[in-house]
N, C-alpha and C. Protein backbone atom coordinates (compact mmCIF):
# COMPACT_ATOMS: atom_id res chain seq x y z
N UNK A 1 -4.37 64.89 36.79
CA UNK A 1 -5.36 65.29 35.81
C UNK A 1 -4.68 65.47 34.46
N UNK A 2 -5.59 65.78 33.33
CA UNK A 2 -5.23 65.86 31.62
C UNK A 2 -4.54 66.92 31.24
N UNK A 3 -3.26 67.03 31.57
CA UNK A 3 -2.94 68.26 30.95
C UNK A 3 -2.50 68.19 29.52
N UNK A 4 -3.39 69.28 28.62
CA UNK A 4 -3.34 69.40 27.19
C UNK A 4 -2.83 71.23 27.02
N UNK A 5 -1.91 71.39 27.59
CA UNK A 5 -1.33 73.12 27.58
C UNK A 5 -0.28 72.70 26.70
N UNK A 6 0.01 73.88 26.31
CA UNK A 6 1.28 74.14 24.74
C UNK A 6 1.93 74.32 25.72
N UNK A 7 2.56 73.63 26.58
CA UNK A 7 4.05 73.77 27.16
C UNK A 7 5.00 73.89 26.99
N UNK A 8 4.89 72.81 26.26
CA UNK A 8 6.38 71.86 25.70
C UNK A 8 6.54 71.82 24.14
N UNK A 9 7.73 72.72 23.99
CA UNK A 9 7.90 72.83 22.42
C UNK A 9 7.96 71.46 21.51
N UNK A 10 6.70 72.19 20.47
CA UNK A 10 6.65 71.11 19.84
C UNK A 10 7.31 70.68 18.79
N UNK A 11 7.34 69.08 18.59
CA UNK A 11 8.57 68.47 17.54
C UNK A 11 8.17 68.79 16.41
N UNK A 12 9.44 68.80 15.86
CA UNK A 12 9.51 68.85 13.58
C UNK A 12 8.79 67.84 13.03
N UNK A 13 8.74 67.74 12.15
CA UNK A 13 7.86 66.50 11.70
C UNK A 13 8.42 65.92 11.18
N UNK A 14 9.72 66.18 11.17
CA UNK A 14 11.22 65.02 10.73
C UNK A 14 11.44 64.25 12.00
N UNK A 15 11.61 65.11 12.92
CA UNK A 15 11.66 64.25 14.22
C UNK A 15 10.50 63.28 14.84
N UNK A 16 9.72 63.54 14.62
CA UNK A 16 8.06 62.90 14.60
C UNK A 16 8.59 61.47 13.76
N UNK A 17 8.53 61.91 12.70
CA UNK A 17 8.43 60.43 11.36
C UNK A 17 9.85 59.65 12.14
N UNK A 18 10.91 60.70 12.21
CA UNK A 18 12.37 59.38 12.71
C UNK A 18 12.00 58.23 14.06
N UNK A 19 11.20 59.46 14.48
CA UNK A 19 10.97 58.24 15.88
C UNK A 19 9.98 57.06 15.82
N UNK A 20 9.03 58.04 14.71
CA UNK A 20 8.01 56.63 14.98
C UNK A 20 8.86 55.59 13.59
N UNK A 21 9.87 55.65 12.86
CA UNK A 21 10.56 54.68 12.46
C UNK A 21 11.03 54.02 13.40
N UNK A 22 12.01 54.58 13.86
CA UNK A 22 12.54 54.17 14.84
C UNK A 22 12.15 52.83 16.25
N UNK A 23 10.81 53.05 16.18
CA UNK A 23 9.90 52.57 17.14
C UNK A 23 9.35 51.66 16.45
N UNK A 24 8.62 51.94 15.26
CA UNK A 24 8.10 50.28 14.94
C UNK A 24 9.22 49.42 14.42
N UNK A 25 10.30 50.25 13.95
CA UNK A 25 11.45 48.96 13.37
C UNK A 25 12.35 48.19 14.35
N UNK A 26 12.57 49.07 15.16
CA UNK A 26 13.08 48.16 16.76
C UNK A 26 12.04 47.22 17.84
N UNK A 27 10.90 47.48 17.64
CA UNK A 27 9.73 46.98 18.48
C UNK A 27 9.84 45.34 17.41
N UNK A 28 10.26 44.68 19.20
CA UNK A 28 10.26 43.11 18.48
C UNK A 28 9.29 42.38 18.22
N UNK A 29 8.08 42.78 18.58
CA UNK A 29 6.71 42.03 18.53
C UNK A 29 6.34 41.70 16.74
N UNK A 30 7.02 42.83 15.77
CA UNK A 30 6.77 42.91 14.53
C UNK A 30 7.62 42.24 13.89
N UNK A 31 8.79 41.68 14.14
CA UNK A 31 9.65 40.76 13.39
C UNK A 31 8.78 38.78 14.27
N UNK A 32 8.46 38.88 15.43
CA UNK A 32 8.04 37.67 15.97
C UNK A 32 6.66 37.99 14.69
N UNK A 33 5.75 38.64 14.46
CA UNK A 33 4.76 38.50 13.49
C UNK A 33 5.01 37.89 12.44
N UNK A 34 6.01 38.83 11.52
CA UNK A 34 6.53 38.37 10.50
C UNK A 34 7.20 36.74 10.30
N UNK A 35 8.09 36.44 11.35
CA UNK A 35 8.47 35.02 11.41
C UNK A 35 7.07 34.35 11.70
N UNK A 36 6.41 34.78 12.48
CA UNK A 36 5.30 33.38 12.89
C UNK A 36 3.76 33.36 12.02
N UNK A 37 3.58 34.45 11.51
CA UNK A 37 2.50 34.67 10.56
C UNK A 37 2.72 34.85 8.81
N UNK A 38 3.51 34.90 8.60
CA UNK A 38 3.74 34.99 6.77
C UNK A 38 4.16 33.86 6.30
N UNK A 39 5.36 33.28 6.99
CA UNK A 39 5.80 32.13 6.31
C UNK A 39 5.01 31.10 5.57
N UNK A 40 3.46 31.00 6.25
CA UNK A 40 1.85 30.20 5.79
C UNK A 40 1.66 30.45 4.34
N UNK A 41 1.99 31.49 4.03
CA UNK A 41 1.88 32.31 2.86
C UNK A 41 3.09 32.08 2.10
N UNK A 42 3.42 31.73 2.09
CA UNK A 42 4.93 31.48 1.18
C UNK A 42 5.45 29.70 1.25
N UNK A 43 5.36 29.55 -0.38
CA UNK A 43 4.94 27.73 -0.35
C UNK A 43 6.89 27.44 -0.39
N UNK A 44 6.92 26.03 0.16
CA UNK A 44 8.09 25.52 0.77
C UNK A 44 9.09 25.42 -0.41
N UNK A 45 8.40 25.02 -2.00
CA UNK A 45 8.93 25.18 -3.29
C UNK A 45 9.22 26.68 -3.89
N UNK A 46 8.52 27.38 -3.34
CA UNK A 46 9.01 28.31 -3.71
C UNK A 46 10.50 29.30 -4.01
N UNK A 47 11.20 29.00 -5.66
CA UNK A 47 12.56 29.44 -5.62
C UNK A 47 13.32 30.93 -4.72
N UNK A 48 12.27 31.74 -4.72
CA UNK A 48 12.97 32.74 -4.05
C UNK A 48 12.13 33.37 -2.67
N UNK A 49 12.24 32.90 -2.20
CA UNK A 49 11.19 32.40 -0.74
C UNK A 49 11.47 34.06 0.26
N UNK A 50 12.81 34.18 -0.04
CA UNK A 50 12.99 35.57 1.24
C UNK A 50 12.22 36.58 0.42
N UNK A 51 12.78 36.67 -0.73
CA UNK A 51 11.55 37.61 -2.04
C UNK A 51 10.51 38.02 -1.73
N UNK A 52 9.87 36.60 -1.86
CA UNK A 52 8.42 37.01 -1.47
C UNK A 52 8.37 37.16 0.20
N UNK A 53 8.55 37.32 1.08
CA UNK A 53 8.84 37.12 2.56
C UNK A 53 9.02 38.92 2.69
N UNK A 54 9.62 39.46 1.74
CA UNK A 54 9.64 40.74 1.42
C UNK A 54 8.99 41.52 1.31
N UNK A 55 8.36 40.45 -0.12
CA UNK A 55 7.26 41.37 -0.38
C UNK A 55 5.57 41.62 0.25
N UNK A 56 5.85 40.49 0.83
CA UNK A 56 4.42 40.22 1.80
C UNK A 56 4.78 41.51 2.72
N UNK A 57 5.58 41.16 3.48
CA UNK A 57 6.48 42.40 4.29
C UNK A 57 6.10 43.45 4.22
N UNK A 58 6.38 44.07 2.85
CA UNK A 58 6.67 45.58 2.31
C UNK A 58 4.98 45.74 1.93
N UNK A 59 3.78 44.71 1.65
CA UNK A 59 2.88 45.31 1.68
C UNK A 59 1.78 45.11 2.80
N UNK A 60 2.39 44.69 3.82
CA UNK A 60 1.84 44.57 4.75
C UNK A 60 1.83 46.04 5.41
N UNK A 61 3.38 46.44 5.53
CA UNK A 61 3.96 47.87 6.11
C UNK A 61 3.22 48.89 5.24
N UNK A 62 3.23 49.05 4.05
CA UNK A 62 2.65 49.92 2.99
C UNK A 62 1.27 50.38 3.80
N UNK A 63 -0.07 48.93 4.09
CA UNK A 63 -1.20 48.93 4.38
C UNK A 63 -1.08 49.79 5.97
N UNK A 64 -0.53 49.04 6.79
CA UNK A 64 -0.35 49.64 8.34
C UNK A 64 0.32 51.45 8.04
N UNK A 65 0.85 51.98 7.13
CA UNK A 65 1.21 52.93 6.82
C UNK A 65 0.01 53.83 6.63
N UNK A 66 -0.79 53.32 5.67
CA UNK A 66 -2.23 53.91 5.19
C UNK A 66 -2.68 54.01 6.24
N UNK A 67 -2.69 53.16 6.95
CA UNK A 67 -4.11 53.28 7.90
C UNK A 67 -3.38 54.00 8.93
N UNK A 68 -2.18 54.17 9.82
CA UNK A 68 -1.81 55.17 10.78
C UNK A 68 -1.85 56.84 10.30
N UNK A 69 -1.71 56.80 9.29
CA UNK A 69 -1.87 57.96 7.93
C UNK A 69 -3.27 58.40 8.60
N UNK A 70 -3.81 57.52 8.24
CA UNK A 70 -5.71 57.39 8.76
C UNK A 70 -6.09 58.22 9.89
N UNK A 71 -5.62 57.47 10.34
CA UNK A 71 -5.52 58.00 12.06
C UNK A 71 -4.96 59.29 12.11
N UNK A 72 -3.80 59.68 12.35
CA UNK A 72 -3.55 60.67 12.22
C UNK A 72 -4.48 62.04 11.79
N UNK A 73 -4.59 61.73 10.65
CA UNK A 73 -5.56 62.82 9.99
C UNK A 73 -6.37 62.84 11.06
N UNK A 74 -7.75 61.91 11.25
CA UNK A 74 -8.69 61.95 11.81
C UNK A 74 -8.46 62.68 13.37
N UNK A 75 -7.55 62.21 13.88
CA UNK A 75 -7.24 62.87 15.30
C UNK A 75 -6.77 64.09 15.08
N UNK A 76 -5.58 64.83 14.27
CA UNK A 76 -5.88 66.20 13.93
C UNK A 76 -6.99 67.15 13.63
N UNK A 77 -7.86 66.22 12.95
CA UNK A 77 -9.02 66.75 12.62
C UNK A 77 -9.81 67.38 13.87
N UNK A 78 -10.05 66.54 14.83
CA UNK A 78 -10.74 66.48 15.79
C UNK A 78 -10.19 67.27 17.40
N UNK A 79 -8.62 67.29 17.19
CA UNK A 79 -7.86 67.22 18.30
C UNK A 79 -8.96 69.06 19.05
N UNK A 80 -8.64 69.68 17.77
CA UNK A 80 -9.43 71.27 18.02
C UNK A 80 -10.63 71.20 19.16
N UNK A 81 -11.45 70.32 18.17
CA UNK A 81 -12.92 70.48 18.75
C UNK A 81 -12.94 69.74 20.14
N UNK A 82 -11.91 68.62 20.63
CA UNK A 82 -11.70 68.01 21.90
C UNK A 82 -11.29 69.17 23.03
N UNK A 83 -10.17 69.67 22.65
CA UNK A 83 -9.63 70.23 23.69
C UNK A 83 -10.31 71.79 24.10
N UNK A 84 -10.90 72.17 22.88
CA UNK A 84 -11.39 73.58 23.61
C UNK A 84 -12.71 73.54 24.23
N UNK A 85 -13.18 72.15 24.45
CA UNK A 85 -14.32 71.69 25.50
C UNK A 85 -14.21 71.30 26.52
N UNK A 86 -14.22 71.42 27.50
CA UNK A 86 -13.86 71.37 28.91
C UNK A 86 -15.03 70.08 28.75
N UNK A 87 -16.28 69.89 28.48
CA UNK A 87 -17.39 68.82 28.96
C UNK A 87 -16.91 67.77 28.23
N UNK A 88 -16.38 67.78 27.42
CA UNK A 88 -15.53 66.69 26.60
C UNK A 88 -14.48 65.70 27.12
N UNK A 89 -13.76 67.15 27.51
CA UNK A 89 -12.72 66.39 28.06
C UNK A 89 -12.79 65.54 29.47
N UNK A 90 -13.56 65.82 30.66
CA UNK A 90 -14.40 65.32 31.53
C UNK A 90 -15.05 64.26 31.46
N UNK A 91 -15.78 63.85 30.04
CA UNK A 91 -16.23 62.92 30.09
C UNK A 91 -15.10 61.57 29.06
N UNK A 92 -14.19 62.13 28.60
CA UNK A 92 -12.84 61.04 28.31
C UNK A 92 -12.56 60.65 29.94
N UNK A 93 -12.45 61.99 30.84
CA UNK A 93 -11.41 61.13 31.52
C UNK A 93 -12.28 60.53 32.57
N UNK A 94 -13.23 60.68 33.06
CA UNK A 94 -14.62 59.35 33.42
C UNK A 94 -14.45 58.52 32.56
N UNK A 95 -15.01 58.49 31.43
CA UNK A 95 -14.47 56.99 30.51
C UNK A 95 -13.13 56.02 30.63
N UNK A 96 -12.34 56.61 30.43
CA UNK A 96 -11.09 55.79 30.65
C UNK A 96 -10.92 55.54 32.12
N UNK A 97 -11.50 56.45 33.14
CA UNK A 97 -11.11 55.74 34.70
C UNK A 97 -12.10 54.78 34.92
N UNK A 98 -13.48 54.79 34.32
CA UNK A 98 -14.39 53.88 34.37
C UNK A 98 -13.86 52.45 34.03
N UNK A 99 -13.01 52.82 32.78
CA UNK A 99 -12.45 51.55 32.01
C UNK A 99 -11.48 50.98 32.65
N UNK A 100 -10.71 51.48 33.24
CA UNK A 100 -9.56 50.84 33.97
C UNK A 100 -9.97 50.41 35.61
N UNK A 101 -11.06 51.29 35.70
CA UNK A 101 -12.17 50.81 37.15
C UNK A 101 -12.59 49.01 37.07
N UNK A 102 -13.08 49.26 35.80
CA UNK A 102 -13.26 47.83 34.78
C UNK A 102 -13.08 46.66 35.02
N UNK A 103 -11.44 47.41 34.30
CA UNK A 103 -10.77 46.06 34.30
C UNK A 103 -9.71 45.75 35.25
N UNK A 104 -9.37 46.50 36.26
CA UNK A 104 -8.66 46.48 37.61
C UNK A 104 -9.70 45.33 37.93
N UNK A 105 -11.03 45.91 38.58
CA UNK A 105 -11.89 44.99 39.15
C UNK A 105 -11.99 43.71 38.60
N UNK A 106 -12.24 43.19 36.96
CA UNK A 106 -11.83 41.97 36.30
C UNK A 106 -10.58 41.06 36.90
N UNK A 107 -9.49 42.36 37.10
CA UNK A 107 -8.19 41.15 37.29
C UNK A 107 -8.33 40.88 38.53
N UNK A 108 -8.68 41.53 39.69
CA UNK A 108 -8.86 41.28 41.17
C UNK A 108 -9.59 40.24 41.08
N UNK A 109 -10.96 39.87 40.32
CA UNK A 109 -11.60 39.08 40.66
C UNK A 109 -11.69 37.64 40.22
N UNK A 110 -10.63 37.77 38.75
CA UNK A 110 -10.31 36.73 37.95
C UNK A 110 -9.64 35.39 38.84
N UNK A 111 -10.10 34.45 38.97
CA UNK A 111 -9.35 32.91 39.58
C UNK A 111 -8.18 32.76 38.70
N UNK A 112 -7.32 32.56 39.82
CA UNK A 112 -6.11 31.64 38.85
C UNK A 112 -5.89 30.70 38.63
């Protein structure tokens, strides 16, 4: 079951930000992006080609920054009013077993 108890001392928010650096800059799925999706964007004449490869880069990260920013907030916002509802939380975790009820049953039934 959901356990949401203050157990476990919680992290700094230095340690928070290092890891989730840490995590999207080592996670290889985001450099295979960058090689296989930007380069379209950056013409073959172009004199300083890694430059812009950069800068597409740096405002791509900027945008995904904003918007986890986003998130964040919003789920703090909310985290209160989730957890001190017991009918709430009951009906997340029906939802998500429903969902994985789902799609278990999808892959069982999927032909190969």
């Amino acid at each position: 079951s959901l356990n949401v108890g203050q157990d476990v001392a919680p992290r700094t928010t230095g340690k928070v930000i290092t890891s989730g650096i840490l995590i999207n800059t080592l996670n290889p799925k985001l450099s295979i992006f960058f090689f296989a999706f930007l380069p379209q964007f950056v013409s073959t004449t172009e004199p300083h080609a890694l430059s812009k490869m950069l800068e597409l880069s740096s405002v791509f990260m900027l945008l995904t920054f904003i918007v986890f920013v986003g998130y964040g907030i919003f789920a703090a916002s909310i985290r209160s009013h989730v957890v001190s509802r017991p009918m709430v939380l009951t009906w997340m975790r029906r939802t998500f077993a429903g969902a994985f009820v789902a799609l278990g049953a999808k892959l069982a039934l999927t032909e190969r």
